[in-house]
C-alpha atoms as a PDB file:
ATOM      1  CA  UNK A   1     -25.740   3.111  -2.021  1.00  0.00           C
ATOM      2  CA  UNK A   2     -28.077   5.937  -2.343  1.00  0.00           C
ATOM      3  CA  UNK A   3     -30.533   6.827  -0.054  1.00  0.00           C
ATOM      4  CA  UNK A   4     -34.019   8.032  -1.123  1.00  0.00           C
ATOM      5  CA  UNK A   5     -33.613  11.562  -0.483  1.00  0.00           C
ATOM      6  CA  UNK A   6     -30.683  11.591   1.767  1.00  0.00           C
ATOM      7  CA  UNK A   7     -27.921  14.406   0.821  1.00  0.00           C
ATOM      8  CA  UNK A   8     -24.767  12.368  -0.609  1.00  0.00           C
ATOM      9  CA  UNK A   9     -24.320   8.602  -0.313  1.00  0.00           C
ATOM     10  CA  UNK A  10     -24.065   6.420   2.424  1.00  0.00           C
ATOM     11  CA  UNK A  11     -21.337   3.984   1.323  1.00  0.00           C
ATOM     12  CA  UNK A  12     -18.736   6.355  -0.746  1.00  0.00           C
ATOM     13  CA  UNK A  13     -16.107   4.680  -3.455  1.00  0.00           C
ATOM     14  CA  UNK A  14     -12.940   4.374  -2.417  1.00  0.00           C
ATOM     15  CA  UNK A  15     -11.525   4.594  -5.446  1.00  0.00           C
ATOM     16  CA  UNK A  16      -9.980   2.027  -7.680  1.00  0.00           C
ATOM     17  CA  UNK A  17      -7.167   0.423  -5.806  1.00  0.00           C
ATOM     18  CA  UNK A  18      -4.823  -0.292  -8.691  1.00  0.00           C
ATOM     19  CA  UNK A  19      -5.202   3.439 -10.157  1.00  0.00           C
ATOM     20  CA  UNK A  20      -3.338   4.331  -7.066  1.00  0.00           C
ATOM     21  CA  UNK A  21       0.529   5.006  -7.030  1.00  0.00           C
ATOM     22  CA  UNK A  22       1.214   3.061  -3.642  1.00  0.00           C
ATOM     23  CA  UNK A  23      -0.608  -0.081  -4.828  1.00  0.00           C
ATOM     24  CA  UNK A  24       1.371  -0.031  -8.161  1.00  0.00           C
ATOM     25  CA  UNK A  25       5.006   0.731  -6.062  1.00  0.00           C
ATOM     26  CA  UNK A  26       3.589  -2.207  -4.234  1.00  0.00           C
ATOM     27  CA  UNK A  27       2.927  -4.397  -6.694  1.00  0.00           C
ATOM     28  CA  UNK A  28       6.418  -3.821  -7.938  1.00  0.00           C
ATOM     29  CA  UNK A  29       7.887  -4.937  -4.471  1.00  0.00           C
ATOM     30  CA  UNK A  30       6.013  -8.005  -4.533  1.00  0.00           C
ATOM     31  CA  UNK A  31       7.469  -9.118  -7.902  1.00  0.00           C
ATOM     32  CA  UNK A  32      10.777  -7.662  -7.068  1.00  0.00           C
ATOM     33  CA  UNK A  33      10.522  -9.753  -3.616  1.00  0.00           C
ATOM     34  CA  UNK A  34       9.389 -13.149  -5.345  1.00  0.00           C
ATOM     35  CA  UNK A  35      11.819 -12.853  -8.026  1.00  0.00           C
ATOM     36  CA  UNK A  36      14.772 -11.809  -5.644  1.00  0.00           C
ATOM     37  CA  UNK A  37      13.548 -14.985  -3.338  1.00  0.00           C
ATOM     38  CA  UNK A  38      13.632 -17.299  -6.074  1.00  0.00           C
ATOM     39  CA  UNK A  39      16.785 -16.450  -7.724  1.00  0.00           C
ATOM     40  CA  UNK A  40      18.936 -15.514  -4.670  1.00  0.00           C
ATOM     41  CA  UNK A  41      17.593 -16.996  -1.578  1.00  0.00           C
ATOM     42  CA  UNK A  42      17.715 -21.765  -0.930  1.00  0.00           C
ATOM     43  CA  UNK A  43      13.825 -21.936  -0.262  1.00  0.00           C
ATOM     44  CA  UNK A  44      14.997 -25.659   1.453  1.00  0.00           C
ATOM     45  CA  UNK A  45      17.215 -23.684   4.023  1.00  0.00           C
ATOM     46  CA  UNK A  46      15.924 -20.275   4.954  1.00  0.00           C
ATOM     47  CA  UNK A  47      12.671 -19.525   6.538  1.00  0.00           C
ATOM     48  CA  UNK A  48      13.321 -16.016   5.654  1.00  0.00           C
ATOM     49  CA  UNK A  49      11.866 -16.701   1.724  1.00  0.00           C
ATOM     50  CA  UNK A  50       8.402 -17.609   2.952  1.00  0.00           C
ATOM     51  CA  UNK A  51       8.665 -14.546   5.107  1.00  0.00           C
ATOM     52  CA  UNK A  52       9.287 -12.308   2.377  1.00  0.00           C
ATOM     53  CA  UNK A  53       7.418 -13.250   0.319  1.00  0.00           C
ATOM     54  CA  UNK A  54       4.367 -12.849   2.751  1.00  0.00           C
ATOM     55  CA  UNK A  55       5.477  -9.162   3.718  1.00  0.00           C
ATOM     56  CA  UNK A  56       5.685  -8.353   0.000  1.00  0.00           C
ATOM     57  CA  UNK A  57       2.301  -9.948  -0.632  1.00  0.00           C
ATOM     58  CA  UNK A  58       0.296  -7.988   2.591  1.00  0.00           C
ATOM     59  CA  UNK A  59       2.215  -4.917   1.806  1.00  0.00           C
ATOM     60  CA  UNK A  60       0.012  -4.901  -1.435  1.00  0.00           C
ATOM     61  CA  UNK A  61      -3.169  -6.882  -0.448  1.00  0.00           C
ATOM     62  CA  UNK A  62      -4.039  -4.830   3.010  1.00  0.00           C
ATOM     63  CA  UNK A  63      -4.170  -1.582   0.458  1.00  0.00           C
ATOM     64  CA  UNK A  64      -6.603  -3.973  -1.480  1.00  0.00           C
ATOM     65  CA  UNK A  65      -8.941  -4.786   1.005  1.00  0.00           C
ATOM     66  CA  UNK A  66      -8.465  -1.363   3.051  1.00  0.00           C
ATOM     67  CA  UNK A  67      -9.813   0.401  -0.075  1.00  0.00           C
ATOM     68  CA  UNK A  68     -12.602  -2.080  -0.671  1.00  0.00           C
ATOM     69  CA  UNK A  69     -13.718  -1.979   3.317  1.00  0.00           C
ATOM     70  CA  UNK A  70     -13.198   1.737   3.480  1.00  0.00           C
ATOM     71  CA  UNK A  71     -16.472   1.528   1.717  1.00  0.00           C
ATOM     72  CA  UNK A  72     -18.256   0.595   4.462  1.00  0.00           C
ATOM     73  CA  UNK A  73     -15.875   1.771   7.292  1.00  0.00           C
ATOM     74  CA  UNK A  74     -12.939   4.506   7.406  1.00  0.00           C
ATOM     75  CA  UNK A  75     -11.373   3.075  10.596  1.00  0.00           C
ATOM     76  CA  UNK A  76     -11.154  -0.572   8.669  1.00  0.00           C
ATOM     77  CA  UNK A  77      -9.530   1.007   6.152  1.00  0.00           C
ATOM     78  CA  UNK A  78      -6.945   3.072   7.752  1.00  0.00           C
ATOM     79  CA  UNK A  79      -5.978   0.399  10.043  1.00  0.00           C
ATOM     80  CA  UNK A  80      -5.438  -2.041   6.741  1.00  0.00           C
ATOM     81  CA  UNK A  81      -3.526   0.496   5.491  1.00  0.00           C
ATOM     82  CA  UNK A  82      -0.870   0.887   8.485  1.00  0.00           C
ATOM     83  CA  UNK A  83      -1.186  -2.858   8.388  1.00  0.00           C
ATOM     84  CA  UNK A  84       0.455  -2.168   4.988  1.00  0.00           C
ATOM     85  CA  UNK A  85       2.808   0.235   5.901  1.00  0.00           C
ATOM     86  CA  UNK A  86       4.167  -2.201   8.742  1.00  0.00           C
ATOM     87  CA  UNK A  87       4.531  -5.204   6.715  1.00  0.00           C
ATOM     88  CA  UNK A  88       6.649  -3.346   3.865  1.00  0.00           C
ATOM     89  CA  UNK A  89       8.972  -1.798   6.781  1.00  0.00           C
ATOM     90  CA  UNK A  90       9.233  -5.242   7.942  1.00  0.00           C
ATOM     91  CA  UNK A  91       9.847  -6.022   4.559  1.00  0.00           C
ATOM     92  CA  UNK A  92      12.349  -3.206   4.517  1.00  0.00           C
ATOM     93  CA  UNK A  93      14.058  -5.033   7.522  1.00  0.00           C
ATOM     94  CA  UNK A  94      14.932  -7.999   5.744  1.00  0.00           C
ATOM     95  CA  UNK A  95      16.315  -6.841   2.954  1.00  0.00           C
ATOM     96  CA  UNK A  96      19.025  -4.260   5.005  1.00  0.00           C
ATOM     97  CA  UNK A  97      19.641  -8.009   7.154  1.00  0.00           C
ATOM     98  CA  UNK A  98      20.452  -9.453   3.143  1.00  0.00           C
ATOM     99  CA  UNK A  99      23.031  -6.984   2.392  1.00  0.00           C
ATOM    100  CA  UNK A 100      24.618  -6.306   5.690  1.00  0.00           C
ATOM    101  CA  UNK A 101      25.353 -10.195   6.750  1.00  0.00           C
ATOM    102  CA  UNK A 102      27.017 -10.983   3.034  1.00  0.00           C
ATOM    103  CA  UNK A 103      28.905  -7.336   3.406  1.00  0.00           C
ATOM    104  CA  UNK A 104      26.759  -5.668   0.793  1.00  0.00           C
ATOM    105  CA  UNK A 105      26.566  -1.611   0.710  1.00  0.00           C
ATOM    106  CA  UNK A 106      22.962  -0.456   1.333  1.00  0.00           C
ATOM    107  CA  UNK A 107      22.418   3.102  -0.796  1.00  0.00           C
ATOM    108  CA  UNK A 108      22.045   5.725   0.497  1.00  0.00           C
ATOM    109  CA  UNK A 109      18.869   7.810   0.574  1.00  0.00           C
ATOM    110  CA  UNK A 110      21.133  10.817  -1.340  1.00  0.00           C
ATOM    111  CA  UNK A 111      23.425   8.434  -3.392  1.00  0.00           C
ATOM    112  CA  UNK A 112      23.666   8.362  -7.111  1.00  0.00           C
ATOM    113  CA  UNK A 113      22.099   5.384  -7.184  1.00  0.00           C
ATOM    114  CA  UNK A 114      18.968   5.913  -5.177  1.00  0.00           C
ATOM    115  CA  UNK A 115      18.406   9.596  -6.843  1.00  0.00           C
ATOM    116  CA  UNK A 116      18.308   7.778 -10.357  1.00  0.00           C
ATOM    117  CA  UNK A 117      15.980   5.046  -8.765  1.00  0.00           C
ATOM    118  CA  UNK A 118      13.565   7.864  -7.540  1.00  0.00           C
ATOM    119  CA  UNK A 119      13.597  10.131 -10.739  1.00  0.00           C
ATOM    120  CA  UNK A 120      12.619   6.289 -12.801  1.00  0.00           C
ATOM    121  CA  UNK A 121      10.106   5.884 -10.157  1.00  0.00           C
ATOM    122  CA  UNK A 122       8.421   9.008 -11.758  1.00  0.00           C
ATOM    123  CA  UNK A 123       8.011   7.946 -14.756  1.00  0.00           C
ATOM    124  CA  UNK A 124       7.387   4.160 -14.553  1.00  0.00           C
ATOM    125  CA  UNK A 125       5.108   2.810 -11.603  1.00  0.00           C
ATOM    126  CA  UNK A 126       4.564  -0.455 -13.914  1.00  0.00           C
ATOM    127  CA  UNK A 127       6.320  -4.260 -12.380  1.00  0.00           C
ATOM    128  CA  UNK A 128       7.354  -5.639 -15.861  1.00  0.00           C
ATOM    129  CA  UNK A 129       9.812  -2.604 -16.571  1.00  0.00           C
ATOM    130  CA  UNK A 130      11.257  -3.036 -13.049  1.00  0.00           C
ATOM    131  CA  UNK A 131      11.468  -6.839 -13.552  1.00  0.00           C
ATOM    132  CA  UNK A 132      13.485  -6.014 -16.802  1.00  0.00           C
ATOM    133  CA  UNK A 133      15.901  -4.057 -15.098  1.00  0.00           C
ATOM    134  CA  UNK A 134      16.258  -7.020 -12.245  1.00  0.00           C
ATOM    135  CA  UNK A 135      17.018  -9.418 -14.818  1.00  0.00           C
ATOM    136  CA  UNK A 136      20.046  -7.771 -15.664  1.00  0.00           C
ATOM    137  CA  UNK A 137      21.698  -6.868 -12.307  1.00  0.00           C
ATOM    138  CA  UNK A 138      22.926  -8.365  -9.872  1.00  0.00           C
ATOM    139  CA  UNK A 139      21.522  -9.584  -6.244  1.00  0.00           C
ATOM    140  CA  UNK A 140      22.685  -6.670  -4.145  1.00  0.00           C
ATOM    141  CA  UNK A 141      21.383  -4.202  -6.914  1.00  0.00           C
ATOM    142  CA  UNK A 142      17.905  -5.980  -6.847  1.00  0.00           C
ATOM    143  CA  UNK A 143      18.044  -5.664  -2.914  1.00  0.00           C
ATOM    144  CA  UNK A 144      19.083  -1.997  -3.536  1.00  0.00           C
ATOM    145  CA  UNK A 145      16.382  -1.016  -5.755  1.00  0.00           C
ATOM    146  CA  UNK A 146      13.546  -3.124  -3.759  1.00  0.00           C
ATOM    147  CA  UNK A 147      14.641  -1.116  -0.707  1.00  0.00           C
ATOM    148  CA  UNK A 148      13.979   1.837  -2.850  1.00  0.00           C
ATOM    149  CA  UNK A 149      10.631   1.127  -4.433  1.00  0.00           C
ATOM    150  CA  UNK A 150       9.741  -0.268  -0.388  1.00  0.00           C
ATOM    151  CA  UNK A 151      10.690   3.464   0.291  1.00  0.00           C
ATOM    152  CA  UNK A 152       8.768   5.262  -2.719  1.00  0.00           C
ATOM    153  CA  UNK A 153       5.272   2.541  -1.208  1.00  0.00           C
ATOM    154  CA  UNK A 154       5.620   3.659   1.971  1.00  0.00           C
ATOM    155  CA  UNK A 155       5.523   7.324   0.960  1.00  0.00           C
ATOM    156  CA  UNK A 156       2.777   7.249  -1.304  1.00  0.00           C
ATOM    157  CA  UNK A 157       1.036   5.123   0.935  1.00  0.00           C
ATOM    158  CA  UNK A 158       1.569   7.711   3.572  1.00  0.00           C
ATOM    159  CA  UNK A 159       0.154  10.235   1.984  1.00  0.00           C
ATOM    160  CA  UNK A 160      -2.864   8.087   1.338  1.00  0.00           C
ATOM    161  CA  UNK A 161      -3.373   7.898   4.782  1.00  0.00           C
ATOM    162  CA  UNK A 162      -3.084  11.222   5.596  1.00  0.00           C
ATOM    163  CA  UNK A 163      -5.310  12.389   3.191  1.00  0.00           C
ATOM    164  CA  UNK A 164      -7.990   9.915   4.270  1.00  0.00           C
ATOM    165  CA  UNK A 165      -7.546  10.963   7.781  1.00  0.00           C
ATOM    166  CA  UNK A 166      -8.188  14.189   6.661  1.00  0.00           C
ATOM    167  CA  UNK A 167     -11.080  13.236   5.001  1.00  0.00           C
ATOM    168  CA  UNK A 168     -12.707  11.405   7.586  1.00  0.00           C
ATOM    169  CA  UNK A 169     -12.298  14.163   9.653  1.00  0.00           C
ATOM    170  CA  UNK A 170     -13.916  16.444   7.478  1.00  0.00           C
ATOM    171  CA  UNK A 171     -16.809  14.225   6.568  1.00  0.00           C
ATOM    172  CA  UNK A 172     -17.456  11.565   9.120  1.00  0.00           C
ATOM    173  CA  UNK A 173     -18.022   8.167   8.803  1.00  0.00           C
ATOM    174  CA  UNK A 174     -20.450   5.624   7.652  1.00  0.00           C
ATOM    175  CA  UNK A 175     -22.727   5.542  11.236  1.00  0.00           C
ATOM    176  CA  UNK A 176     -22.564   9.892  10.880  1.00  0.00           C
ATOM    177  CA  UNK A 177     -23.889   9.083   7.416  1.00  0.00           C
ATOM    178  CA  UNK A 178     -26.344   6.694   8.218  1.00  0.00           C
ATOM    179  CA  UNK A 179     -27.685   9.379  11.142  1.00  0.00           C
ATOM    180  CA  UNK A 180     -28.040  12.370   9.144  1.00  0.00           C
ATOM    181  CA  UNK A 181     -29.930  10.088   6.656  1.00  0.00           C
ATOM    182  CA  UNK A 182     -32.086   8.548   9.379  1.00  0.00           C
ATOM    183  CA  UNK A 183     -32.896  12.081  10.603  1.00  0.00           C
ATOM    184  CA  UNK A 184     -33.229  13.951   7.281  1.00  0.00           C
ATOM    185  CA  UNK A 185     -36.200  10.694   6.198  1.00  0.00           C
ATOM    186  CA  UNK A 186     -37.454  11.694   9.475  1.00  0.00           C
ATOM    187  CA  UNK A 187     -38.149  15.112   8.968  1.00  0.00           C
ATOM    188  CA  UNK A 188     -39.636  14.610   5.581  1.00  0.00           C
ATOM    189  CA  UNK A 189     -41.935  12.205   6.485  1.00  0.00           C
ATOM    190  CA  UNK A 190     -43.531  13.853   9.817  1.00  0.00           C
ATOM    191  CA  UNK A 191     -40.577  12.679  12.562  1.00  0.00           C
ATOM    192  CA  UNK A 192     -42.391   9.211  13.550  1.00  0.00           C
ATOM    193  CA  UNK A 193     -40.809   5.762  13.117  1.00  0.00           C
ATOM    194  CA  UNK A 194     -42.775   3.882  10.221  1.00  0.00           C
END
């Protein structure tokens, strides 16, 4: 929203959400999630698939609506995105609880395994290829490489964060915005209230 004469714009774009890496890593979790839930987990007997699933799904809508509100308001925004972060280290949670109560190794953060799952990472951020490679492993490898893509979210959405933070900082907020406007349309037009 422009504002007649006012330097800049009051409400900035955010962006497009789904352009960004952490959204698309996110999206991949939530299919990974639902697909690991429906395949490997008795929806009739453990509470654990609804809550899952959930994590998975406000992992990747609070970086939806954080970019949408951060329109209007920074600190909305931030706060829906460490409302993301949390619910995919929740999310994290479960998954280490999957592997380590059936006796399942968890990779680790310098294995083979979770070095090959980073270097794909770079080069595909898409769900469907990821969902390919589910298909054709087996449980504790789709545990292994959700943990993974949890971890490659988490640090894309962390560097979101900190650059926004930075931002903010830099240019203020909406209500500094809105001020500087108020003042500059005050100026111009002899300083009264009209």
């Amino acid at each position: 929203m422009k504002v007649p004469g006012a330097q800049g714009e009051l409400l900035r774009r955010s962006g497009d959400y789904k352009n960004l890496v952490c959204y698309q890593k996110a999206t991949v979790v939530y299919d990974l999630t639902y697909y690991f839930c429906q395949h490997y987990l008795d929806k009739t007997k453990d509470r654990t698939v609804d809550q899952m699933v959930q994590a998975a799904r406000s992992g990747k809508q609070n970086i939806v609506e954080g970019i949408v509100d951060g329109e209007a308001s920074k600190e909305s925004e931030l706060k829906l995105l460490k409302v993301a972060v949390g619910s995919l280290h929740e999310l994290h949670e479960d998954y280490q609880d999957w592997l380590r109560v059936r006796g399942f190794a968890q990779w680790a953060r310098d294995s083979r395994e979770m070095k090959a799952l980073w270097a794909v990472g770079k080069q595909h951020a898409d769900a469907e290829y990821y969902m390919g490679l589910a298909q054709e492993r087996p449980p504790e490898t789709v545990a292994n490489m959700t943990l993974g893509m949890i971890d490659q979210a988490v640090y894309f959405l962390d560097r979101l964060i900190k650059a926004k933070s930075q931002r903010f900082l830099e240019e203020g907020g909406l209500k500094e915005r809105m001020y500087a406007a108020r003042q500059e349309y005050r100026s111009r037009n002899g300083g009264g209230w009209r």
